[in-house]
N, C-alpha and C. Protein backbone atom coordinates (compact mmCIF):
# COMPACT_ATOMS: atom_id res chain seq x y z
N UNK A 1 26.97 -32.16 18.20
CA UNK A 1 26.08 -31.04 18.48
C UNK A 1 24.66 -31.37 17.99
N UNK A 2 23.51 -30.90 18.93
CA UNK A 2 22.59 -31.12 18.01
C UNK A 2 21.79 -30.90 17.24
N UNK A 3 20.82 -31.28 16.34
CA UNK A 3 20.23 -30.57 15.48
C UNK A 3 19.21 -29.89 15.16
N UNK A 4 19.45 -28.38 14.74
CA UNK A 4 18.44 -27.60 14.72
C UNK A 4 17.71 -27.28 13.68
N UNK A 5 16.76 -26.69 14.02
CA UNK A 5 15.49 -26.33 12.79
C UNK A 5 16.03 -24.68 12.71
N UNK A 6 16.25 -24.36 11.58
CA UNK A 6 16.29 -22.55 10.93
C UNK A 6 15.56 -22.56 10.24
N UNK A 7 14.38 -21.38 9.96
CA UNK A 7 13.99 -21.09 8.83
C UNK A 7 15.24 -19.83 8.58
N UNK A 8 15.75 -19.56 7.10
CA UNK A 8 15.78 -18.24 6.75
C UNK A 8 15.17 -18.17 5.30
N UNK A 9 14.68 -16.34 5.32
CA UNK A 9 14.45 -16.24 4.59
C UNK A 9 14.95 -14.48 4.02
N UNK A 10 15.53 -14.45 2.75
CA UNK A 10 15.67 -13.69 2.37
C UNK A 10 15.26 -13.04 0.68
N UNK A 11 14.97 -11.79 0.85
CA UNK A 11 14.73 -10.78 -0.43
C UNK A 11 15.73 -10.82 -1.44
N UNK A 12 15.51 -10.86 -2.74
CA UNK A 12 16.13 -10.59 -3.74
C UNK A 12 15.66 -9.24 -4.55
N UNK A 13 16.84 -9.01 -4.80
CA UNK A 13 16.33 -7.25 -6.04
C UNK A 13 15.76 -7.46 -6.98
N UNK A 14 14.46 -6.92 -6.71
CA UNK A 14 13.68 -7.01 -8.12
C UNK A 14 14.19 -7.05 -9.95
N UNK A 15 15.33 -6.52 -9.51
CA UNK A 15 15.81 -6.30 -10.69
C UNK A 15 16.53 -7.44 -11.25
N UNK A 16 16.87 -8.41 -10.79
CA UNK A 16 17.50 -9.45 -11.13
C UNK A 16 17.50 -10.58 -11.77
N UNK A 17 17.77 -11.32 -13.04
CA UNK A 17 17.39 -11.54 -13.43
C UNK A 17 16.59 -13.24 -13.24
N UNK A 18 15.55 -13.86 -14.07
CA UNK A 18 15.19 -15.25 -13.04
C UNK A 18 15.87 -16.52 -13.15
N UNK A 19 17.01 -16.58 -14.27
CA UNK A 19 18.15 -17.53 -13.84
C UNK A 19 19.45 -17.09 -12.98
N UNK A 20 19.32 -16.11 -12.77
CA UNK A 20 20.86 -15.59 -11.92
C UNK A 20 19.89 -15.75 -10.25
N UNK A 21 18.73 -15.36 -10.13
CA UNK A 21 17.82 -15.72 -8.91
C UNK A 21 17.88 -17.78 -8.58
N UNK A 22 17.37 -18.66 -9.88
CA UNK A 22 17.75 -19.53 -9.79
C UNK A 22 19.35 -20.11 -9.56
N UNK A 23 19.94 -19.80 -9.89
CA UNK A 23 21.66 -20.20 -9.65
C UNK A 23 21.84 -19.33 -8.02
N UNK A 24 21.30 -18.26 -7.83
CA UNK A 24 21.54 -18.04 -6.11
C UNK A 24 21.02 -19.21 -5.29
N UNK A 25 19.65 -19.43 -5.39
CA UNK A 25 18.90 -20.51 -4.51
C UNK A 25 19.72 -21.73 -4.60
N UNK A 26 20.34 -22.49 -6.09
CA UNK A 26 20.78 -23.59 -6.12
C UNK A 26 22.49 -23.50 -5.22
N UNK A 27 22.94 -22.56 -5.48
CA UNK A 27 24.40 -22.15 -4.31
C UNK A 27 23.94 -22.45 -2.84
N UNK A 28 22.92 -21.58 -2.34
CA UNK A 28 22.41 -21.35 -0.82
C UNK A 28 22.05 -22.87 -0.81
N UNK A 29 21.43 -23.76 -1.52
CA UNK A 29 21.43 -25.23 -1.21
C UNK A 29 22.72 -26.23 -0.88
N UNK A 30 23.69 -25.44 -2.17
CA UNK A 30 24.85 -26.37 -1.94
C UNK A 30 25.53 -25.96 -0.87
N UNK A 31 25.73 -24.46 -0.69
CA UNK A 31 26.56 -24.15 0.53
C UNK A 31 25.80 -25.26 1.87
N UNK A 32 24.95 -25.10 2.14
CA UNK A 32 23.92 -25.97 3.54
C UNK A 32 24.63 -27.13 3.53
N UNK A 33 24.23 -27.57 2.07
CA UNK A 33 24.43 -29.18 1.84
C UNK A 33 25.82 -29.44 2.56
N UNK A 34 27.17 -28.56 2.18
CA UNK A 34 28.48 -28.60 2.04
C UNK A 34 28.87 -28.73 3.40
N UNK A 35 28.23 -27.57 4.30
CA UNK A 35 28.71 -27.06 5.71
C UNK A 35 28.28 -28.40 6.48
N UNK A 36 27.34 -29.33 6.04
CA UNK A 36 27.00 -30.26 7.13
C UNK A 36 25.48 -30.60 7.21
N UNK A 37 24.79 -29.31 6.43
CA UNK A 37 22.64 -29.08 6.91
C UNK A 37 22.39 -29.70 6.18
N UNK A 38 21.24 -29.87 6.23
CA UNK A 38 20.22 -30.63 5.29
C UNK A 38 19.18 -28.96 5.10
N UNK A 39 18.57 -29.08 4.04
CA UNK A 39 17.56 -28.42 3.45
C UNK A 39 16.13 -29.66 3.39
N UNK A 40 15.46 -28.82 4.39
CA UNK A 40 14.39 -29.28 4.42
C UNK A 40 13.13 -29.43 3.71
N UNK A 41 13.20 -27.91 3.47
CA UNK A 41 12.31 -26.94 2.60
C UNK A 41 12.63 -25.77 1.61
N UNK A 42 12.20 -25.79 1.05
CA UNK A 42 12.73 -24.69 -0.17
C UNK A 42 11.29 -24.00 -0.99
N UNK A 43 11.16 -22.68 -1.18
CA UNK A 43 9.77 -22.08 -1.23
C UNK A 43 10.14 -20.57 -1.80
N UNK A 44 10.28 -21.00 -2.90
CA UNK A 44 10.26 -19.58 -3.93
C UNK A 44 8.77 -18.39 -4.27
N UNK A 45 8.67 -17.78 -2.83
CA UNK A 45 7.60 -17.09 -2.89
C UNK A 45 7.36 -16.26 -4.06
N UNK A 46 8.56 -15.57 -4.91
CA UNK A 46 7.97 -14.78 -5.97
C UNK A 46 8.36 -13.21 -5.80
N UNK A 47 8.11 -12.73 -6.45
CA UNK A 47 7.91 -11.62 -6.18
C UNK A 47 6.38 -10.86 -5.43
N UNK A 48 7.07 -9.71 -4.09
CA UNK A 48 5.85 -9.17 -2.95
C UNK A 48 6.03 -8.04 -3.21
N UNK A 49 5.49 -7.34 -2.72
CA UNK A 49 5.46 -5.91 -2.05
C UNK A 49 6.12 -6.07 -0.98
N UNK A 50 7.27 -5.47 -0.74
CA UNK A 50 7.96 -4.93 0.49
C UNK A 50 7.07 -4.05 1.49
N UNK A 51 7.16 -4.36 2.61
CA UNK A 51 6.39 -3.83 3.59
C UNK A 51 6.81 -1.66 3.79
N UNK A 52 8.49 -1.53 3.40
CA UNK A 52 8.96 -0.42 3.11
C UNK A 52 9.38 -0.15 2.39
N UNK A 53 10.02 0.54 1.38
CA UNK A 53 11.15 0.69 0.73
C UNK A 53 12.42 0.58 1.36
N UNK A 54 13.12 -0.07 0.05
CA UNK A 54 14.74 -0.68 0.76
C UNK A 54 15.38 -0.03 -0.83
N UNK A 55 16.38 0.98 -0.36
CA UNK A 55 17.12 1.32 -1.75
C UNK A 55 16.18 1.95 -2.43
N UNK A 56 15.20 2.76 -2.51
CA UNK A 56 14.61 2.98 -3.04
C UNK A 56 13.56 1.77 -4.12
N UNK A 57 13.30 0.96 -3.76
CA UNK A 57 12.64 -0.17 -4.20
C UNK A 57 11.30 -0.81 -3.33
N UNK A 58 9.92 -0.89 -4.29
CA UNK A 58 9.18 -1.47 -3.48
C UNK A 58 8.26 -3.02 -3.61
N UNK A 59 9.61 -3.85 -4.50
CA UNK A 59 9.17 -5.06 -4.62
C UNK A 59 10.01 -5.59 -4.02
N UNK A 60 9.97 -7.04 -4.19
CA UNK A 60 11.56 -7.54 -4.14
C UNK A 60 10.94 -9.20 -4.26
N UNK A 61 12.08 -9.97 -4.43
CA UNK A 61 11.74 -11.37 -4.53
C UNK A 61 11.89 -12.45 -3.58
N UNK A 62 10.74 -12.80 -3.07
CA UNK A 62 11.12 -13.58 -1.56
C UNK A 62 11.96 -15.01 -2.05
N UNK A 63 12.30 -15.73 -0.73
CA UNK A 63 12.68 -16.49 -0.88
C UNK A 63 13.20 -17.50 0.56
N UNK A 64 12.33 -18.72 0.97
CA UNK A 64 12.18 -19.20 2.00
C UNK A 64 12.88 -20.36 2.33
N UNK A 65 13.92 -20.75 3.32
CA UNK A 65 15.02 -22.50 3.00
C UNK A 65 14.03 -22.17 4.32
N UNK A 66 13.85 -23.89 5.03
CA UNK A 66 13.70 -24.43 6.14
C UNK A 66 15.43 -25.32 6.33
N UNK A 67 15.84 -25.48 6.99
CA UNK A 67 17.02 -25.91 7.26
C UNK A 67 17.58 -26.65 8.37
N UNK A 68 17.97 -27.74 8.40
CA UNK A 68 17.98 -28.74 9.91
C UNK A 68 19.95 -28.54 10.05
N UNK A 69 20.35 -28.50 10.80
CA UNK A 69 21.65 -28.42 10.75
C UNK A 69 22.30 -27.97 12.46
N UNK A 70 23.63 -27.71 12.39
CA UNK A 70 24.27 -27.51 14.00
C UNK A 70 24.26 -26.00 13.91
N UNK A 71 24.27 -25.13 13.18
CA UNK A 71 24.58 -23.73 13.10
C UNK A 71 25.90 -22.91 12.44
N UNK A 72 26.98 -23.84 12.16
CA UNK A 72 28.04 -23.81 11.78
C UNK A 72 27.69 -23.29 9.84
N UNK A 73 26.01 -23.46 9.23
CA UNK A 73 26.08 -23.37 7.95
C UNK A 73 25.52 -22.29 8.25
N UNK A 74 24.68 -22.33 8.92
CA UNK A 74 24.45 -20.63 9.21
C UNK A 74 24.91 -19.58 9.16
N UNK A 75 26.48 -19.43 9.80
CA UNK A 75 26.96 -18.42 10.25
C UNK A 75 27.44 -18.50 9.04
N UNK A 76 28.10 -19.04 8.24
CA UNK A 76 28.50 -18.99 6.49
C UNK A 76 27.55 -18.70 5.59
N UNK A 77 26.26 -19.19 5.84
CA UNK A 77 25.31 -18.46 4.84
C UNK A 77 25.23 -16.77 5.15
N UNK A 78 24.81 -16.76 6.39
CA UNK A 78 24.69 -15.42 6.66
C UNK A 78 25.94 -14.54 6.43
N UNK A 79 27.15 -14.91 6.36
CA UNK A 79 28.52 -14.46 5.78
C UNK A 79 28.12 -13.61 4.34
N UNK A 80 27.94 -15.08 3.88
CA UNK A 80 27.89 -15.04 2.18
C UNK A 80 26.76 -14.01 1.96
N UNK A 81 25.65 -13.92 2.56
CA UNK A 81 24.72 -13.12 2.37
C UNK A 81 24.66 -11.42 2.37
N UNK A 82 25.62 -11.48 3.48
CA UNK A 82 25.93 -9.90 3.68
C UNK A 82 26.99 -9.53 2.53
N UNK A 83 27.73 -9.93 2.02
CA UNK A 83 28.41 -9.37 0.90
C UNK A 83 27.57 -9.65 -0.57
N UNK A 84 26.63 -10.29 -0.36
CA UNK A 84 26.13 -10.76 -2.43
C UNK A 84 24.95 -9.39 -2.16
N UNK A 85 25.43 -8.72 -3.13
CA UNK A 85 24.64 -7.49 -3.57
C UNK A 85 23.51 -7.47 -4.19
N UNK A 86 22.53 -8.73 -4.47
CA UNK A 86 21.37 -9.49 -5.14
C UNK A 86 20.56 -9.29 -4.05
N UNK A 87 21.33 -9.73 -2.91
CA UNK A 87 20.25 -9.60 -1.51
C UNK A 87 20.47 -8.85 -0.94
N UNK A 88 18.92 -8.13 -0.74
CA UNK A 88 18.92 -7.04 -0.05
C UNK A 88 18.75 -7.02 1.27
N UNK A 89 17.97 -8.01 1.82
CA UNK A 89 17.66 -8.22 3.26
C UNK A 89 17.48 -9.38 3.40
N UNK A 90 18.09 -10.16 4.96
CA UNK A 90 17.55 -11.69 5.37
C UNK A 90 17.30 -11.84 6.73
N UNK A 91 16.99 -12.75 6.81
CA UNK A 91 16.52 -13.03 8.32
C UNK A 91 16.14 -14.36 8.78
N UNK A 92 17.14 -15.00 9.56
CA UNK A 92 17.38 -15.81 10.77
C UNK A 92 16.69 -16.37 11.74
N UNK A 93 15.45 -17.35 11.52
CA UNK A 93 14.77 -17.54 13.15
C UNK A 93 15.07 -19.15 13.31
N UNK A 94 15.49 -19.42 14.76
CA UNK A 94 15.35 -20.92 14.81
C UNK A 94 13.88 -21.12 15.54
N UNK A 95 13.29 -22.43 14.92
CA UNK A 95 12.03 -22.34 15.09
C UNK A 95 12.24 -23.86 15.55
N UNK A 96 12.83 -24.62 16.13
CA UNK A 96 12.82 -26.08 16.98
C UNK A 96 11.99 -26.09 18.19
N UNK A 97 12.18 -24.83 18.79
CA UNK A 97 12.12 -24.52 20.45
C UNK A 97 10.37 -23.83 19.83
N UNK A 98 10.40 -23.64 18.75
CA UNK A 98 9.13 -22.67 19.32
C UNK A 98 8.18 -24.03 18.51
N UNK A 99 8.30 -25.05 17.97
CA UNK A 99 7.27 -25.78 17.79
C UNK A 99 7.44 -26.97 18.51
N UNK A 100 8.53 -27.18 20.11
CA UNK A 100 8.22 -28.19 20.57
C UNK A 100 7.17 -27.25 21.41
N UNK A 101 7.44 -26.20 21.76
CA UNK A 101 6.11 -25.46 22.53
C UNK A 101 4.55 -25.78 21.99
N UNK A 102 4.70 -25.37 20.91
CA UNK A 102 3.63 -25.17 20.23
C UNK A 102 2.84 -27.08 20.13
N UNK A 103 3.65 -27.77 20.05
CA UNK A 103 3.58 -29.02 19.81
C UNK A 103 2.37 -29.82 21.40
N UNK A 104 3.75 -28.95 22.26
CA UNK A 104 3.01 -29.36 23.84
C UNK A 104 1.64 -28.68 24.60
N UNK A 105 1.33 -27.46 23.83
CA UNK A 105 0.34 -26.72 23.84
C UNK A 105 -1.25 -27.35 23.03
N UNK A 106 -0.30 -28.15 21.47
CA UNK A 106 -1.89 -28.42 20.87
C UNK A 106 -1.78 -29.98 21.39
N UNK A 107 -0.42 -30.49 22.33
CA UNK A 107 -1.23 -31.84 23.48
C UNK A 107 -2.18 -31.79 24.56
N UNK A 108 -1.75 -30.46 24.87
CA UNK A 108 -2.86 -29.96 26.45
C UNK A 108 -4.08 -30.09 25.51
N UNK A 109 -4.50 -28.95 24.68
CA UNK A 109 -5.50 -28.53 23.82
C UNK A 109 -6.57 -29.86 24.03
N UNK A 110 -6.15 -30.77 23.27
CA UNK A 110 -6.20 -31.80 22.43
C UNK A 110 -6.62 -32.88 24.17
N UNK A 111 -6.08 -32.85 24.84
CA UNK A 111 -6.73 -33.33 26.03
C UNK A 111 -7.60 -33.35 26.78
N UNK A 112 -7.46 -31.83 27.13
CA UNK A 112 -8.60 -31.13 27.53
C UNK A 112 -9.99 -31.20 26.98
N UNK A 113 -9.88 -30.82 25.69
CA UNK A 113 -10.90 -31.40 24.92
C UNK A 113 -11.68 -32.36 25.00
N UNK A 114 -10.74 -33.49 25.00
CA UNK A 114 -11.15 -35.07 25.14
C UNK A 114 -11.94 -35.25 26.37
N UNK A 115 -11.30 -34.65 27.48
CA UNK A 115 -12.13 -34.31 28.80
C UNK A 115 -13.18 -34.04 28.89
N UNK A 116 -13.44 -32.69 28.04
CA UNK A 116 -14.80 -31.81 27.94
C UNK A 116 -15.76 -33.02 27.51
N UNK A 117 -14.98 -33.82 26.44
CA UNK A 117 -16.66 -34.16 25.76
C UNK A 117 -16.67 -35.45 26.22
N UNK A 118 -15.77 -35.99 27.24
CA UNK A 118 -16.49 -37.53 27.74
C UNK A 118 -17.41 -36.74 28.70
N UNK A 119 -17.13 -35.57 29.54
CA UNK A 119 -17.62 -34.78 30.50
C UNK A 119 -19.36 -34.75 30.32
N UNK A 120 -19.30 -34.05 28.90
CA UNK A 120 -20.15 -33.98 28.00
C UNK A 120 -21.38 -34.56 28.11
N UNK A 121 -20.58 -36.34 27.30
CA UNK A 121 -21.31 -37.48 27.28
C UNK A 121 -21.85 -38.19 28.25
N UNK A 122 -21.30 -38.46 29.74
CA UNK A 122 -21.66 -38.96 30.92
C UNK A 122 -22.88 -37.67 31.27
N UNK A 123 -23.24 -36.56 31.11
CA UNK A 123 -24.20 -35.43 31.42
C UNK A 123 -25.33 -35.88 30.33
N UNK A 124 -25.33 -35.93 29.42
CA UNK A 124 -26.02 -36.90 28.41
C UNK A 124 -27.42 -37.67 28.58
N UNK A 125 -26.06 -38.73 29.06
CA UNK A 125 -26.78 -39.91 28.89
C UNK A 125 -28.01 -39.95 30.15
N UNK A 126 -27.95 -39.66 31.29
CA UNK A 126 -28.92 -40.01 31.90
C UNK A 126 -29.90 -38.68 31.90
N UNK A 127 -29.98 -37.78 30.90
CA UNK A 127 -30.81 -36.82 30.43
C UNK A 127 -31.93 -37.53 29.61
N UNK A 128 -31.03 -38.35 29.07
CA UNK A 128 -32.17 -39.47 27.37
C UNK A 128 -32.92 -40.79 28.48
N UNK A 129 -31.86 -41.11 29.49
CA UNK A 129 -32.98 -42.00 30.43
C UNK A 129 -33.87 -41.21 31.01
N UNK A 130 -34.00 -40.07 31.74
CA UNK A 130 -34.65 -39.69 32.34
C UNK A 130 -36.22 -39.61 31.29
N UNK A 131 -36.24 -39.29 30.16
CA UNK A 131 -37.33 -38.58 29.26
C UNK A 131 -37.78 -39.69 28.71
N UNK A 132 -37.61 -41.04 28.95
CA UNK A 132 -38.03 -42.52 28.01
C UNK A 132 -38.91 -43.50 29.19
């Protein structure tokens, strides 16, 4: 099967403490590691402001994996996630498909460009002959 790019990222309860937060992140690594993924990225945002209240709470502690894998660690993280009572909310995007887009977009960009300014330069040059 082949391999995909996930970001997830999920909230922790403010209330929790910052080695029981560390020993979650180091699990969510091993589980990846275990199922087959690789961890790409790992990005302990901290504690935010929640955009709403969740539980009556308006912090919470982010927390960001980038993740290359078939999807098979996924559906087990996201398992594990819905029952650990630490996390309050997560969320799932595969982002492969949206940066070969993005990838083929800043090639056009990036061409076009190149276009404009030989375009540019040939308009130029016989402007500086004309005035000498």
């Amino acid at each position: 099967m082949a391999n995909r790019t996930y970001e997830v990222m999920y909230i922790i309860d403010p209330d929790t403490a910052g080695d029981k937060i560390t020993k979650l992140n180091t699990a969510v690594g091993n589980l990846i590691e275990k199922e087959g993924g690789t961890v790409v990225r790992m990005d302990d945002i901290g504690r935010r402001q929640l955009a709403y209240p969740i539980d009556k709470k308006t912090e919470g502690h982010y927390v960001l994996f980038e993740i290359e894998g078939s999807g098979q660690e996924i559906l087990e993280l996201e398992r594990r996630m819905r029952v650990n009572d630490m996390i309050i909310r997560y969320m799932t995007v595969r982002v492969d498909e949206d940066r070969k887009k993005a990838e083929k977009m800043r090639g056009k960009r990036e061409a076009r460009a190149t276009r404009r300014a030989s375009f540019s330069k040939t308009e130029e040059a016989p402007a500086e002959t004309a005035e000498a």
